[in-house]
PDB file of N, CA and C in Angstrom:
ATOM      1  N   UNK A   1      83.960 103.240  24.181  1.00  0.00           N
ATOM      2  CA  UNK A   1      83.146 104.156  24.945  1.00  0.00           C
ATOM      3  C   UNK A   1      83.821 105.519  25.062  1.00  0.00           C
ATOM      4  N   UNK A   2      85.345 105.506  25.544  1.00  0.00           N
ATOM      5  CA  UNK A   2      85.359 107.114  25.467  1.00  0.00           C
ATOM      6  C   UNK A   2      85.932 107.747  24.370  1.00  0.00           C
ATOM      7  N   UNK A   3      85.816 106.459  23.016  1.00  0.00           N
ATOM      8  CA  UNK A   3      85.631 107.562  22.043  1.00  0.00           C
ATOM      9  C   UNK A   3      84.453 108.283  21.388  1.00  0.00           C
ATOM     10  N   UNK A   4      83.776 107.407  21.845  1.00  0.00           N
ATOM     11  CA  UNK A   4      82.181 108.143  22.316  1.00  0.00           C
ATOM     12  C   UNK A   4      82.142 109.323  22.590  1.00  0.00           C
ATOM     13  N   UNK A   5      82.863 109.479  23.669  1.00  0.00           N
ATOM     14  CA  UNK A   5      82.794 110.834  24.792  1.00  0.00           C
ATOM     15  C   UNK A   5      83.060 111.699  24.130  1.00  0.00           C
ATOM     16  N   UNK A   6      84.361 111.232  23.106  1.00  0.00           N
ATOM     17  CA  UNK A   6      85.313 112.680  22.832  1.00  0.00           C
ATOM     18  C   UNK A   6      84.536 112.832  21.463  1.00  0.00           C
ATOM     19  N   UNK A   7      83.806 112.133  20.634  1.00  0.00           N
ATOM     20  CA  UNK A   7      83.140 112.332  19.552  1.00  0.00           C
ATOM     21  C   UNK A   7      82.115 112.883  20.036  1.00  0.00           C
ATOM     22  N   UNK A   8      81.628 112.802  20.902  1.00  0.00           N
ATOM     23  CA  UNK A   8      79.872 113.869  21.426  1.00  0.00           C
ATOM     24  C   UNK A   8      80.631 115.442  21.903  1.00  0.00           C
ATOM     25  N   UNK A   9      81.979 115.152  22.513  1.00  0.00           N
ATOM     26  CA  UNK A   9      82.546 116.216  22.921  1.00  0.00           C
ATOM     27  C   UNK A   9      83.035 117.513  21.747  1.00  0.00           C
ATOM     28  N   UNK A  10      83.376 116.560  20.676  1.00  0.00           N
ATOM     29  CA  UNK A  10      84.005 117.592  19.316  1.00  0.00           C
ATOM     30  C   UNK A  10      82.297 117.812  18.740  1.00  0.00           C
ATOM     31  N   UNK A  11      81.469 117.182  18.769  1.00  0.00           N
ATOM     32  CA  UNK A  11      80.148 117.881  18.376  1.00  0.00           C
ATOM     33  C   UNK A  11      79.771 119.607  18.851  1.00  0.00           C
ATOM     34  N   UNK A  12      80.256 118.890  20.738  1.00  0.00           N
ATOM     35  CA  UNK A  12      79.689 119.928  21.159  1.00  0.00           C
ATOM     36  C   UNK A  12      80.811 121.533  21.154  1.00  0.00           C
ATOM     37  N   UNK A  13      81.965 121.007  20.815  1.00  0.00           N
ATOM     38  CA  UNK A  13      82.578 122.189  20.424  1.00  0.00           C
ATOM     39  C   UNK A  13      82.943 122.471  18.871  1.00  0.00           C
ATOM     40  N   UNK A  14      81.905 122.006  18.253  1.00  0.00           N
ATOM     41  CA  UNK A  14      81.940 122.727  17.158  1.00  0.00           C
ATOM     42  C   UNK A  14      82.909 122.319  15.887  1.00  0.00           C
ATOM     43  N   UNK A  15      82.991 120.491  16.299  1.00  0.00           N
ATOM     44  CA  UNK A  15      84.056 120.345  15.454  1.00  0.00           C
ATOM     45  C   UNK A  15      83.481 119.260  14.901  1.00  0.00           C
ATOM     46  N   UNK A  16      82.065 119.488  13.660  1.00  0.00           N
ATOM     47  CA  UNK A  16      82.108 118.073  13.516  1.00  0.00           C
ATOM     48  C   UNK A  16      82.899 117.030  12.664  1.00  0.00           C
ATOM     49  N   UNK A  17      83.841 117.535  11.549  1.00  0.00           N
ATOM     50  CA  UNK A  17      85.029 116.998  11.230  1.00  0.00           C
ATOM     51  C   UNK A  17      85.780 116.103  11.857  1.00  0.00           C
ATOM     52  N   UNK A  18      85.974 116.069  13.266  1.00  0.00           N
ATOM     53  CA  UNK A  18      86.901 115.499  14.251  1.00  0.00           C
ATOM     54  C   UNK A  18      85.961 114.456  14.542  1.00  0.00           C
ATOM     55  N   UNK A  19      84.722 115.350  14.874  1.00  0.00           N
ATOM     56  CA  UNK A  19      83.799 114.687  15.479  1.00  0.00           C
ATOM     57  C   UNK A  19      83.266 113.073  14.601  1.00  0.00           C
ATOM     58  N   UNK A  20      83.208 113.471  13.286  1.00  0.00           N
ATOM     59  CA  UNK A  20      83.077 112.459  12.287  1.00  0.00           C
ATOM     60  C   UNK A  20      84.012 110.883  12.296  1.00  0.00           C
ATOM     61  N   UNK A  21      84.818 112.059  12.263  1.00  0.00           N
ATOM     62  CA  UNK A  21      86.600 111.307  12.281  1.00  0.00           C
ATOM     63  C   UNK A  21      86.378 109.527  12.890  1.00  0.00           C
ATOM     64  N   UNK A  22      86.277 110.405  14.523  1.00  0.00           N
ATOM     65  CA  UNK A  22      85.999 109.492  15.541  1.00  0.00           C
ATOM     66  C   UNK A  22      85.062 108.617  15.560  1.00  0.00           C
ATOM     67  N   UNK A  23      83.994 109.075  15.462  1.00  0.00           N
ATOM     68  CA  UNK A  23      83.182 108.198  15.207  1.00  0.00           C
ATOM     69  C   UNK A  23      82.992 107.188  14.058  1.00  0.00           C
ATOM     70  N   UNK A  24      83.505 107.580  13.157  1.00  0.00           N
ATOM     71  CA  UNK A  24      83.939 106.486  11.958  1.00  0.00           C
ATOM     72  C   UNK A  24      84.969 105.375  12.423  1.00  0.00           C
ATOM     73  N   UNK A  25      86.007 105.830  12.942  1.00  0.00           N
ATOM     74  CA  UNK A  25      86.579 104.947  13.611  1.00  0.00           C
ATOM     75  C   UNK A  25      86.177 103.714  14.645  1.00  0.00           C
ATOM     76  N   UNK A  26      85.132 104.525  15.407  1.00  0.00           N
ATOM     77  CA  UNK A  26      84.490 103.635  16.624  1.00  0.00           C
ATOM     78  C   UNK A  26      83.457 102.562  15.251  1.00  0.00           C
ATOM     79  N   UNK A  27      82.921 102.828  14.690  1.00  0.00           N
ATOM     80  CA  UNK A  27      81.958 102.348  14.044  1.00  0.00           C
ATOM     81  C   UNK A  27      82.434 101.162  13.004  1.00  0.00           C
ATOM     82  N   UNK A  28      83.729 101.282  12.295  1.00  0.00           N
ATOM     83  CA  UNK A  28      84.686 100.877  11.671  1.00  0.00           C
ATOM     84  C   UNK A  28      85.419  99.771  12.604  1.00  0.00           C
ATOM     85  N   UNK A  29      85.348  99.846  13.761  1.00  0.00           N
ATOM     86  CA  UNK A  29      86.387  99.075  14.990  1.00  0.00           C
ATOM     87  C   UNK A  29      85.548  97.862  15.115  1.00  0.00           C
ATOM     88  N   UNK A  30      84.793  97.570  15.028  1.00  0.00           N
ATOM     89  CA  UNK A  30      83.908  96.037  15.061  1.00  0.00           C
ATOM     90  C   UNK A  30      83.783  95.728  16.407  1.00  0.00           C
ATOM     91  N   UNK A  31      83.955  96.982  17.629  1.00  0.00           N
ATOM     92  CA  UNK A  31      83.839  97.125  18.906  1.00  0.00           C
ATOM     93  C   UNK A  31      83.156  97.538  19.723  1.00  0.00           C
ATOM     94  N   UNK A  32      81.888  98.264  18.756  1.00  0.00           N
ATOM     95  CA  UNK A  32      80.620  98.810  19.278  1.00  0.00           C
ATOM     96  C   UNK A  32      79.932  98.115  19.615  1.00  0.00           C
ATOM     97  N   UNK A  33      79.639  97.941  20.853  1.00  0.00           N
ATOM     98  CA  UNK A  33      78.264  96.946  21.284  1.00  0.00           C
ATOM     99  C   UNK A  33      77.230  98.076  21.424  1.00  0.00           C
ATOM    100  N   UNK A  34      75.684  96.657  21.029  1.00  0.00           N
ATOM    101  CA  UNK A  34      74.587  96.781  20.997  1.00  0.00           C
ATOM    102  C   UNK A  34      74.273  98.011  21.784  1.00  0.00           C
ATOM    103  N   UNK A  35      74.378  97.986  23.034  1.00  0.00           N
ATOM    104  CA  UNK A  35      74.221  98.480  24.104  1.00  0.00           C
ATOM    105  C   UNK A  35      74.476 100.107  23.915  1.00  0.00           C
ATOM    106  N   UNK A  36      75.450 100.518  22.872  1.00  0.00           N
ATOM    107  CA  UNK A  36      76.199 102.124  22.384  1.00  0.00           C
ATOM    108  C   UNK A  36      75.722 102.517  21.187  1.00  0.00           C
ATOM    109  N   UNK A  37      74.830 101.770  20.336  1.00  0.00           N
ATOM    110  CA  UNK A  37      74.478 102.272  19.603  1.00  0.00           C
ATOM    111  C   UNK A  37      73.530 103.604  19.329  1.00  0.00           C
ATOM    112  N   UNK A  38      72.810 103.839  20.233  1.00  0.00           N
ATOM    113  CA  UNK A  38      72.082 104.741  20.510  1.00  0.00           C
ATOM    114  C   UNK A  38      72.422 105.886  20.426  1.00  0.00           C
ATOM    115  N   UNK A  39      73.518 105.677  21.069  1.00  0.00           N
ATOM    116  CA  UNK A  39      74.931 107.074  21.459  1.00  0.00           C
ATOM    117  C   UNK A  39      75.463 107.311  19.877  1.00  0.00           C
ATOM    118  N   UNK A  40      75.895 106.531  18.942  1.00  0.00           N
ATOM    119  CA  UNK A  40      75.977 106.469  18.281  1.00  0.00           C
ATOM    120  C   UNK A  40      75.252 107.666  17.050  1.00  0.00           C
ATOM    121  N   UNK A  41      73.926 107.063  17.116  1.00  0.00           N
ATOM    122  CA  UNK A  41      72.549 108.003  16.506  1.00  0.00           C
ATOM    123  C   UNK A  41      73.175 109.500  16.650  1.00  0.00           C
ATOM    124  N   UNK A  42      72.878 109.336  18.422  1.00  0.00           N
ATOM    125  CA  UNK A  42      72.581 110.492  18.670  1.00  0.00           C
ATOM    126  C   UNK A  42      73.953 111.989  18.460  1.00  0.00           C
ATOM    127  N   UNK A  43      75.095 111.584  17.713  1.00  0.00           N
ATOM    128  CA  UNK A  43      76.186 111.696  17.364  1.00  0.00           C
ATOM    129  C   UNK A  43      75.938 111.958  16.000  1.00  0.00           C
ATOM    130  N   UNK A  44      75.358 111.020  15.293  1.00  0.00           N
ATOM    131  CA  UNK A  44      75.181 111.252  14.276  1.00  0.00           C
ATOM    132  C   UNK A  44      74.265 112.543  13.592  1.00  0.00           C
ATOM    133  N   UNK A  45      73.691 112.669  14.665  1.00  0.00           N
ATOM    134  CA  UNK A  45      72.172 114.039  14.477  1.00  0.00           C
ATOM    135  C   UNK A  45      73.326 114.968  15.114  1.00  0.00           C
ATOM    136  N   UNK A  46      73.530 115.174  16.071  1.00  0.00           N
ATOM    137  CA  UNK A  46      74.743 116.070  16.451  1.00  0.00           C
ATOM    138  C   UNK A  46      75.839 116.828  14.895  1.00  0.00           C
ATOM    139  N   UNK A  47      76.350 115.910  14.601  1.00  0.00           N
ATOM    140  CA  UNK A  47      77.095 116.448  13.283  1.00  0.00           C
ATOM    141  C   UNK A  47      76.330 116.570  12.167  1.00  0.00           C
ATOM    142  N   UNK A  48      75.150 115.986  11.614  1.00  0.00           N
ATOM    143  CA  UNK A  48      74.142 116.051  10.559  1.00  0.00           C
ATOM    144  C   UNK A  48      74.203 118.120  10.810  1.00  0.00           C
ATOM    145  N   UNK A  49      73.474 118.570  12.467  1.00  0.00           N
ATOM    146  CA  UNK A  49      73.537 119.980  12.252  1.00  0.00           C
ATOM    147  C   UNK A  49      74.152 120.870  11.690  1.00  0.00           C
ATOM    148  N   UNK A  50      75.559 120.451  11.515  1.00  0.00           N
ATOM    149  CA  UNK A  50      76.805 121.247  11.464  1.00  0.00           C
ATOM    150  C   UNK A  50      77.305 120.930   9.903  1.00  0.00           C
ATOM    151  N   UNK A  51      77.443 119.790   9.961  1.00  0.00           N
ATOM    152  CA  UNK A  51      78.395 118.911   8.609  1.00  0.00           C
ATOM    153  C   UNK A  51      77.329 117.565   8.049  1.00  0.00           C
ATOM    154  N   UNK A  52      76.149 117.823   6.678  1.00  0.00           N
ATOM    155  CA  UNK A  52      75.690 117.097   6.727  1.00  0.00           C
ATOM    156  C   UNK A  52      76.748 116.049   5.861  1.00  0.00           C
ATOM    157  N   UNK A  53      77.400 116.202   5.510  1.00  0.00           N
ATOM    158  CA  UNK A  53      78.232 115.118   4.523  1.00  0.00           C
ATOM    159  C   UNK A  53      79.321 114.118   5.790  1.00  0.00           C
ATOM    160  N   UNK A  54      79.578 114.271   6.510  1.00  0.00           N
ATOM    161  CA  UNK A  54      80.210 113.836   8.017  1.00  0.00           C
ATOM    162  C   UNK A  54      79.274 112.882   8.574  1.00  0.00           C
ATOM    163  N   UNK A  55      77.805 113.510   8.554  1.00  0.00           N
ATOM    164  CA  UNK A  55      77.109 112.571   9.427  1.00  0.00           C
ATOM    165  C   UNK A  55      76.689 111.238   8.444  1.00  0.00           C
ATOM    166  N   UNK A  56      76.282 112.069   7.192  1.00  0.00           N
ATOM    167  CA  UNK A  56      76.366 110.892   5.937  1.00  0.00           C
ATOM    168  C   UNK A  56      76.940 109.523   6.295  1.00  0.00           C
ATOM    169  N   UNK A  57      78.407 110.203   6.114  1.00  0.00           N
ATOM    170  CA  UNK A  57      79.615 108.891   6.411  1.00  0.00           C
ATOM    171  C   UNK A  57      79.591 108.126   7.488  1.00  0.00           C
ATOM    172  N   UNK A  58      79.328 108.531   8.210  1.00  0.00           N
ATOM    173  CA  UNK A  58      78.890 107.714   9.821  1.00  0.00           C
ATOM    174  C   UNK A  58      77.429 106.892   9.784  1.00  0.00           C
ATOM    175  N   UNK A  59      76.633 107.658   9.136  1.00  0.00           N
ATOM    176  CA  UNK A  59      75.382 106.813   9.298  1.00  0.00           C
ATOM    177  C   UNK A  59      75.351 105.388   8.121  1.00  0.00           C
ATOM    178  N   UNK A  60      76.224 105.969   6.630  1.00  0.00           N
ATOM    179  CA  UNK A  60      76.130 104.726   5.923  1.00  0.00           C
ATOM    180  C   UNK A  60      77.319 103.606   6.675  1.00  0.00           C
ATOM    181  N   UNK A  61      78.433 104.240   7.081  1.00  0.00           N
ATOM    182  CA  UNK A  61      79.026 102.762   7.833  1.00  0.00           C
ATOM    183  C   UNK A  61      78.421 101.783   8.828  1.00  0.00           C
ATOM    184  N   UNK A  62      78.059 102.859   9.417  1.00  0.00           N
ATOM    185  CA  UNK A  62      77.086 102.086  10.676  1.00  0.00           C
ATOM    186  C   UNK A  62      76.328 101.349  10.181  1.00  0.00           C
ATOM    187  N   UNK A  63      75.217 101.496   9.169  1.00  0.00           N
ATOM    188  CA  UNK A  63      74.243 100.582   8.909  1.00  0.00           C
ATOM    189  C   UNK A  63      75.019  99.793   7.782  1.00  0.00           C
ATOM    190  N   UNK A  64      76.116  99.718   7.246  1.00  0.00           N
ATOM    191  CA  UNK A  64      76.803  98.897   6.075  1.00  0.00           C
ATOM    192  C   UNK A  64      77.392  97.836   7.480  1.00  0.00           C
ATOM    193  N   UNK A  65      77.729  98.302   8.767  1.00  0.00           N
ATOM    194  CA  UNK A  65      78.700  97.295   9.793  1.00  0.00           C
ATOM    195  C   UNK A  65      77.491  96.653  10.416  1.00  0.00           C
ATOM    196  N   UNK A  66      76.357  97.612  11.309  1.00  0.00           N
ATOM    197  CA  UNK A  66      75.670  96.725  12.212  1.00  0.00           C
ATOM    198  C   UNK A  66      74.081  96.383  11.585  1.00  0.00           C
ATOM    199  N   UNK A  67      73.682  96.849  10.546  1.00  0.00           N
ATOM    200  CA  UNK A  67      72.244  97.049  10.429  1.00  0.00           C
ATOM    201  C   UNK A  67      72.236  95.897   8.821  1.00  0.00           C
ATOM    202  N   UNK A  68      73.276  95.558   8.194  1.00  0.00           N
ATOM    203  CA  UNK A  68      73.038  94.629   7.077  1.00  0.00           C
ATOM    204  C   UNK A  68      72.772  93.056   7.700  1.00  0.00           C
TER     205      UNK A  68
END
């Protein structure tokens, strides 16, 4: 969860690189519950604005970890 935070947080300052980073990690960690996925998404549209190749990477792990 609060790498959640700090991944919505590097969105919102402009870092979606970092922002990616993190969230690959959280997504990669086999620790995301159901319940965060949403947050997730909405992270993912966050960096899509900025860095579409970042959000890429986040959206194919996610659905390669929770959506196969």
């Amino acid at each position: 969860m609060a790498d959640l935070d700090l991944s919505h947080a590097l969105v919102a300052a402009d870092k979606p690189d970092e922002a990616a980073d993190v969230a690959l990690g959280v997504v990669t960690s086999g620790r995301l519950v159901p319940s965060h996925h949403w947050r997730v998404s909405e992270i993912v549209s966050g960096i899509a604005q900025r860095d579409g190749h970042g959000a890429a990477t986040v959206r194919e792990a996610f659905h390669d970890t929770y959506q196969a």
